[in-house]
C-alpha atoms as a PDB file:
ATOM      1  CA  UNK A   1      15.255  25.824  52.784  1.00  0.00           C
ATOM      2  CA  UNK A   2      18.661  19.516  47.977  1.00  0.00           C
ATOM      3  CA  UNK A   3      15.076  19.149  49.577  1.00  0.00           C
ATOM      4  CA  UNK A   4      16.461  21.860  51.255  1.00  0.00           C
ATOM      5  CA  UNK A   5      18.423  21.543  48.532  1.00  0.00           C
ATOM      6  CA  UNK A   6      16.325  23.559  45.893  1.00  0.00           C
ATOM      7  CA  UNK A   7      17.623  26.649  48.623  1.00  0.00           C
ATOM      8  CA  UNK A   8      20.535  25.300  48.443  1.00  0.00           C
ATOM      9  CA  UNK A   9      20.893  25.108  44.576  1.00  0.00           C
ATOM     10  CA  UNK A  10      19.857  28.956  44.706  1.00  0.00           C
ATOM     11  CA  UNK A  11      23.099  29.706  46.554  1.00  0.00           C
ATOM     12  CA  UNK A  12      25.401  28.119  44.001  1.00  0.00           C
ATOM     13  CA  UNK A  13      23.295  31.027  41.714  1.00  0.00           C
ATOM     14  CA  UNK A  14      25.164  33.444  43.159  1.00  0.00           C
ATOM     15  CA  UNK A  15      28.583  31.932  41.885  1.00  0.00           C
ATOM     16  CA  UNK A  16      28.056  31.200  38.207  1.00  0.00           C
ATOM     17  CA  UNK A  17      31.946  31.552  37.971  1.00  0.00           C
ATOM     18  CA  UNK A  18      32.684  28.451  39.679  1.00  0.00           C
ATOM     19  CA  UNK A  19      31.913  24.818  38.421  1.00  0.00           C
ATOM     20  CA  UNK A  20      28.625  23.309  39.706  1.00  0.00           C
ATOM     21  CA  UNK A  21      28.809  20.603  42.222  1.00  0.00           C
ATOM     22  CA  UNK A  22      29.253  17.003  41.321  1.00  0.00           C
ATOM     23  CA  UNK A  23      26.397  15.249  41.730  1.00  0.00           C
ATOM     24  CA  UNK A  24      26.136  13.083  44.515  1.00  0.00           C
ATOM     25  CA  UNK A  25      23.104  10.254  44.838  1.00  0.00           C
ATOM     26  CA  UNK A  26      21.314  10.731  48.110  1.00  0.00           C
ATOM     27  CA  UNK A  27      21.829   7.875  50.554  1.00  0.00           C
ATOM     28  CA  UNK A  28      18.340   7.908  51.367  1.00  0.00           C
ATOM     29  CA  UNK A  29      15.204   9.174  50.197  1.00  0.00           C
ATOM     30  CA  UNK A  30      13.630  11.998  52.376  1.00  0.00           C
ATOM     31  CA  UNK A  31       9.749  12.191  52.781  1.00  0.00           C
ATOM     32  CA  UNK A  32       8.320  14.594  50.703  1.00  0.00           C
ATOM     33  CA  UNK A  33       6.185  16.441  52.558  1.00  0.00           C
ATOM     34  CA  UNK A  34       3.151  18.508  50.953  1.00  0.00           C
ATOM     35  CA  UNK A  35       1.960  20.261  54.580  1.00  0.00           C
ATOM     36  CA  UNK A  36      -1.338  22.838  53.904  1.00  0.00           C
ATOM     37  CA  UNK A  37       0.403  26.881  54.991  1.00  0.00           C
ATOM     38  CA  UNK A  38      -2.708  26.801  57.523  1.00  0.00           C
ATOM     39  CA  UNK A  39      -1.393  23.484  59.148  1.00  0.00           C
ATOM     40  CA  UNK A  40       1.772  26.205  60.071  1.00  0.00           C
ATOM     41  CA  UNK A  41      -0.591  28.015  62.712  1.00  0.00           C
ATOM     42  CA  UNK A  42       0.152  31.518  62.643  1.00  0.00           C
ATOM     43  CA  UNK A  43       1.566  34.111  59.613  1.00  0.00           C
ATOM     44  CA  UNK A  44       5.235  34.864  59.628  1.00  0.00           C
ATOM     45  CA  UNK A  45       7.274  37.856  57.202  1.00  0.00           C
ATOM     46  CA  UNK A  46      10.584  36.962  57.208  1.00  0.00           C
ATOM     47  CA  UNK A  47      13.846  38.051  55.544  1.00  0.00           C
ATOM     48  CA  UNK A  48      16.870  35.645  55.434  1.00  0.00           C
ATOM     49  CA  UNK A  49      20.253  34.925  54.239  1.00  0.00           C
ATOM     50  CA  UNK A  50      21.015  31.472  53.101  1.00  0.00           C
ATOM     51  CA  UNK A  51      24.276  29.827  52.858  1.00  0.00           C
ATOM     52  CA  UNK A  52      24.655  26.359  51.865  1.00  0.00           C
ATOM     53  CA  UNK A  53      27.554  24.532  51.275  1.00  0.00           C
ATOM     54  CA  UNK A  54      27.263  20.596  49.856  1.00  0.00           C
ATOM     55  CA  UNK A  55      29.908  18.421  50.234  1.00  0.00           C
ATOM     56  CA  UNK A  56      30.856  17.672  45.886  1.00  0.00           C
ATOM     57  CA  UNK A  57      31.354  21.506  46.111  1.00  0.00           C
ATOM     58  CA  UNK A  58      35.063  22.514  46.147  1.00  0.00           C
ATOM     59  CA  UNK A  59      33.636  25.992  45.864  1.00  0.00           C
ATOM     60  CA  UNK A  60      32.357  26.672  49.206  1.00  0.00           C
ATOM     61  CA  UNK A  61      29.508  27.993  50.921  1.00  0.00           C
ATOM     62  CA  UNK A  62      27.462  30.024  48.384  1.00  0.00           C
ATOM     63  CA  UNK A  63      25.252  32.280  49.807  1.00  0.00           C
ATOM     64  CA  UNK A  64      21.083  34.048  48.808  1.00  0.00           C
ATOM     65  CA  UNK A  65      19.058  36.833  49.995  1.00  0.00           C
ATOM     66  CA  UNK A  66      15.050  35.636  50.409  1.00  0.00           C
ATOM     67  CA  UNK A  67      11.830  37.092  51.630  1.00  0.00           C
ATOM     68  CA  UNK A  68       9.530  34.039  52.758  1.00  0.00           C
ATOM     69  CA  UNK A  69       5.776  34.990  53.577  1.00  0.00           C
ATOM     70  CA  UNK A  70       3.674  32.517  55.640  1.00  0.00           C
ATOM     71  CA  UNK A  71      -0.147  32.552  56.143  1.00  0.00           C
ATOM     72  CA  UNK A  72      -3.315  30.368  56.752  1.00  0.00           C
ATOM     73  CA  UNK A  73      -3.640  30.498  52.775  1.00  0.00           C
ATOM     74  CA  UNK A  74       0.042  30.326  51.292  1.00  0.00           C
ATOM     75  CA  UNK A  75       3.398  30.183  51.238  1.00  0.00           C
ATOM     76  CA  UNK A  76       5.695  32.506  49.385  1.00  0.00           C
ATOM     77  CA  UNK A  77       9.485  32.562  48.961  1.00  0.00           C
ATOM     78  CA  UNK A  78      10.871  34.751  46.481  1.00  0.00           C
ATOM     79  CA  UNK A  79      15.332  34.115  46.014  1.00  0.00           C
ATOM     80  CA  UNK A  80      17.893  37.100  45.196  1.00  0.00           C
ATOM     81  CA  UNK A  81      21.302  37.109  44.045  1.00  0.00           C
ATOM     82  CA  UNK A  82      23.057  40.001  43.661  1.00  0.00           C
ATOM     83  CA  UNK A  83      19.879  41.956  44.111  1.00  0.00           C
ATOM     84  CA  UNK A  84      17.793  40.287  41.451  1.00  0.00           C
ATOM     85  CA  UNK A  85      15.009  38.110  41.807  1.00  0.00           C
ATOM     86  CA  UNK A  86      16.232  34.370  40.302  1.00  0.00           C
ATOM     87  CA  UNK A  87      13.538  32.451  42.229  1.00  0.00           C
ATOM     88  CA  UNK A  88      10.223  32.826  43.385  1.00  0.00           C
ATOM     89  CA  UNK A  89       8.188  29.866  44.925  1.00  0.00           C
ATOM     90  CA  UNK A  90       4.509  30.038  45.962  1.00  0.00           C
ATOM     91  CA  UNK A  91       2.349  26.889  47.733  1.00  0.00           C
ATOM     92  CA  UNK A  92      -1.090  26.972  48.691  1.00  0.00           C
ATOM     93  CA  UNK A  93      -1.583  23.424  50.108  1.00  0.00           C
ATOM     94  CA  UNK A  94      -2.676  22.169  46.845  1.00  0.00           C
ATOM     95  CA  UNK A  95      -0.838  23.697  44.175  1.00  0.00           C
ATOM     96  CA  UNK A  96       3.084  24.825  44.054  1.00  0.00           C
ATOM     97  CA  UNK A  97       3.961  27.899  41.369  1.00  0.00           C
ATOM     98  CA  UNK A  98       7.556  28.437  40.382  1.00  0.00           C
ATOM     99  CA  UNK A  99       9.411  31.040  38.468  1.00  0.00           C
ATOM    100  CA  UNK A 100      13.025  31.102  38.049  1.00  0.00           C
ATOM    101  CA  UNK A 101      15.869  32.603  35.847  1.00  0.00           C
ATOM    102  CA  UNK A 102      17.239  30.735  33.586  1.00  0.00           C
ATOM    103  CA  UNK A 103      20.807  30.388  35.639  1.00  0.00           C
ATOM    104  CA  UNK A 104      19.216  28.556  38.227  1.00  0.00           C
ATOM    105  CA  UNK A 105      20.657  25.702  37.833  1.00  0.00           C
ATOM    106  CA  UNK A 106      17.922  22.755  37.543  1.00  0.00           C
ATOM    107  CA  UNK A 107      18.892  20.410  40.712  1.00  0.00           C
ATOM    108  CA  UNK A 108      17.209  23.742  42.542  1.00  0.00           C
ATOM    109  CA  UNK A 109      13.681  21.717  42.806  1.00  0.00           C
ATOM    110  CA  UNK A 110      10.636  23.699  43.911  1.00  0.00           C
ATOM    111  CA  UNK A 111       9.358  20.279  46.018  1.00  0.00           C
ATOM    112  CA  UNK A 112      12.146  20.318  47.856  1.00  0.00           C
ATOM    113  CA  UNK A 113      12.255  23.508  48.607  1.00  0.00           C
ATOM    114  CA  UNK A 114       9.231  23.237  49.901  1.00  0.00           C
ATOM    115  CA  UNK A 115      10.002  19.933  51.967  1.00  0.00           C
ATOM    116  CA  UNK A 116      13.108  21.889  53.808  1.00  0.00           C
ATOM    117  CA  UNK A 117      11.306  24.736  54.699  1.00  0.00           C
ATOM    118  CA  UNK A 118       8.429  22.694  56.486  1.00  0.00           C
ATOM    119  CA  UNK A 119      10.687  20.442  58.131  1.00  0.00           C
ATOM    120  CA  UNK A 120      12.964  23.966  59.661  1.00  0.00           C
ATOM    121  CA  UNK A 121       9.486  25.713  60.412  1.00  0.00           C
ATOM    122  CA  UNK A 122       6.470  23.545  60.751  1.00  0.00           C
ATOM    123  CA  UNK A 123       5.249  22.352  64.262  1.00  0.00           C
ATOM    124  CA  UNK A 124       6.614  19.171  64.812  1.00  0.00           C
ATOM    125  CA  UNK A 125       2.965  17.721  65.345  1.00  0.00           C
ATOM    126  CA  UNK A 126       2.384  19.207  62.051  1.00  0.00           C
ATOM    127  CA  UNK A 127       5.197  17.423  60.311  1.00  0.00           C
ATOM    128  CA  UNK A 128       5.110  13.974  62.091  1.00  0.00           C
ATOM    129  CA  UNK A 129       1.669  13.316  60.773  1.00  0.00           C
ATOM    130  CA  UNK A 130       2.454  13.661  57.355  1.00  0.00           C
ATOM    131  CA  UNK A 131       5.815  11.455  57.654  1.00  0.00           C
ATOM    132  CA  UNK A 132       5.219   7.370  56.028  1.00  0.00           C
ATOM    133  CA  UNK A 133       5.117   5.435  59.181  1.00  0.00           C
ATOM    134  CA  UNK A 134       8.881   4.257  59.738  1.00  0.00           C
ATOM    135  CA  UNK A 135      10.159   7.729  59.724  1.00  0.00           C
ATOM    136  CA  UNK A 136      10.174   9.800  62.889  1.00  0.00           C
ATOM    137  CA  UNK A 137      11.048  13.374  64.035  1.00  0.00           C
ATOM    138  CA  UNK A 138      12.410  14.342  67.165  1.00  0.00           C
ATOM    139  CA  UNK A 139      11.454  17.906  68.562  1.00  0.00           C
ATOM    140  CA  UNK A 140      13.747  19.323  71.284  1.00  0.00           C
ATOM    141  CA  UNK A 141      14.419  22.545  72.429  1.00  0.00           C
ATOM    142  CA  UNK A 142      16.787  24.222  70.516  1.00  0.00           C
ATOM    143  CA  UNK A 143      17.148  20.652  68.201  1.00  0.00           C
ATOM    144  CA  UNK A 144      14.939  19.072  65.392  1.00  0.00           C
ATOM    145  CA  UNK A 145      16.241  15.573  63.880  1.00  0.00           C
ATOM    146  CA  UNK A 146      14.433  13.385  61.429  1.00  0.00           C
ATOM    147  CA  UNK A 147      15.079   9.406  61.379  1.00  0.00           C
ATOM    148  CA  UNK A 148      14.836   6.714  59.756  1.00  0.00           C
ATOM    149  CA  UNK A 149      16.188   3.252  60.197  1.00  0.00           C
ATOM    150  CA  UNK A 150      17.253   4.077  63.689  1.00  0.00           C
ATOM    151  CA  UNK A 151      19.491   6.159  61.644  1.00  0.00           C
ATOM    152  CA  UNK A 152      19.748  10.334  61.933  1.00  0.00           C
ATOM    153  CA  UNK A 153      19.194  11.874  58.300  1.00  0.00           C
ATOM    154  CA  UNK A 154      18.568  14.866  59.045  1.00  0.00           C
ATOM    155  CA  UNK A 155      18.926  17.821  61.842  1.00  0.00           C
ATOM    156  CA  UNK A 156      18.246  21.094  62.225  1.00  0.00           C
ATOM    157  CA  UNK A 157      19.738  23.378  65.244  1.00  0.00           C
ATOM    158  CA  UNK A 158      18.088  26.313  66.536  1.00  0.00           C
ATOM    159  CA  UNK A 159      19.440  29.682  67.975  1.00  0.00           C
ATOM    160  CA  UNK A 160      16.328  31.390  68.574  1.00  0.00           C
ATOM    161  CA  UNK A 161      13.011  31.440  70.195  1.00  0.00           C
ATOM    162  CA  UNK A 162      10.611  31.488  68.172  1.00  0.00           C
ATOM    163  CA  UNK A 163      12.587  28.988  65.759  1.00  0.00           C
ATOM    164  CA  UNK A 164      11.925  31.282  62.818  1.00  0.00           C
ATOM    165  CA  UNK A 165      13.993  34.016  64.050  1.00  0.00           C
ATOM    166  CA  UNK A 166      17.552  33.808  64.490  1.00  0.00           C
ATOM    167  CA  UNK A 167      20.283  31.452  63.271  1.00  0.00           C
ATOM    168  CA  UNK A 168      18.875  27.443  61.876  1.00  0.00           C
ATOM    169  CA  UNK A 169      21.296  25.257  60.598  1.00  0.00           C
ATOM    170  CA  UNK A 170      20.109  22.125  58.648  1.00  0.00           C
ATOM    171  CA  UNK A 171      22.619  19.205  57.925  1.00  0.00           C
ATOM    172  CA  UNK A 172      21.170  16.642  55.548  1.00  0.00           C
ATOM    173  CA  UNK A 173      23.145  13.565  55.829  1.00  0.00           C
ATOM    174  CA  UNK A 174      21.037  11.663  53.268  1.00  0.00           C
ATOM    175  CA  UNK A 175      21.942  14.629  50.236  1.00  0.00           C
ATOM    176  CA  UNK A 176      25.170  15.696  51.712  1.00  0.00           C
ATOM    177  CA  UNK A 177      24.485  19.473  52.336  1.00  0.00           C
ATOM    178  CA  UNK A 178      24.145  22.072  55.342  1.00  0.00           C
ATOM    179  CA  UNK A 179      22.223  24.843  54.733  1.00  0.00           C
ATOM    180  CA  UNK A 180      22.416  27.635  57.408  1.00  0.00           C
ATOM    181  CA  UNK A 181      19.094  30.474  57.313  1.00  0.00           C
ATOM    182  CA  UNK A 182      19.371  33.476  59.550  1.00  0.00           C
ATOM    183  CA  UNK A 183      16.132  35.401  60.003  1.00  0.00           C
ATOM    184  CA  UNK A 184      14.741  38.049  60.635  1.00  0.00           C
ATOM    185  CA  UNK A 185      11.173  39.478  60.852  1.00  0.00           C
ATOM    186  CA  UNK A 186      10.930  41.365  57.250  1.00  0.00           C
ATOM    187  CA  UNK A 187      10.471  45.214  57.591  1.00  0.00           C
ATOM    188  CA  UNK A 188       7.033  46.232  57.035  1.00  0.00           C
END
């Protein structure tokens, strides 16, 4: 899932007919966080629609196709506009692999990928350990919000149990986007 943003980027892939987004400096900047796929606890296949829509975009939501793969070893997201592959991300706690078409536009950053998608799907345990000390995350049913500075930065909203299936919706206040996965278990 701008550090959700790299998903986020994908989506404006699928509009290369409309200006890019202005960009807009991030109010704040969010942890990077660099969590090992076993420190996830379990394997997931998923397949997903993204739609993210940033606030300097006059052009709307823009909206991706992805098949993310988690297990004790890796991670594995792999982007599609229009039916073609334009991204493909793999992590195995130490090193990250990236492949991309060359229309992707370059904000679309692998890291933060990486960084949204452990802070929709990680255990909250998981993901507080590796935050720097004055950041926290709260973990409530249905509700996930990361703070800083007694300030909310960033929240994600669940609509199913387990939180990987179903509708998420991140809002990141400190890069200005919302980024809204639905999911489903991939097809085997």
């Amino acid at each position: 899932m701008r550090r959700l943003i790299p998903i986020v980027v994908l989506f404006g892939l699928v509009s290369c007919v409309t200006p890019p987004p202005r960009r807009v400096a991030p109010e704040v900047a969010l942890p990077t966080l660099t969590l090992a796929p076993a420190t996830f606890g379990g394997s997931v296949s998923l397949s997903q629609r993204l739609s993210f829509a940033h606030d300097a975009d006059p052009g709307g939501p823009r909206s991706l196709e992805a098949l993310v793969e988690i297990d004790a070893s890796s991670l594995q997201l792999a982007g599609f506009a229009l039916g073609q592959r334009v991204f493909t991300l793999q992590w195995d706690g130490a090193k990250l692999d990236e492949q991309r078409d060359a229309r992707v536009p370059e904000q679309l950053q692998s890291r933060t990928v990486l960084r949204d998608l452990q802070l929709v799907y990680w255990p909250a345990p998981a993901v507080r350990a590796a935050l720097p000390p004055d950041w926290t995350l709260e973990d409530s049913p249905g509700v996930r919000v990361l703070r800083h500075a007694d300030k909310d930065w960033l929240t994600v909203r669940y609509d199913g149990e387990p939180r990987w299936v179903g509708r998420a919706e991140l809002v990141n206040l400190a890069e200005h986007y919302r980024l809204t996965i639905e999911s489903r278990p991939s097809e085997e």
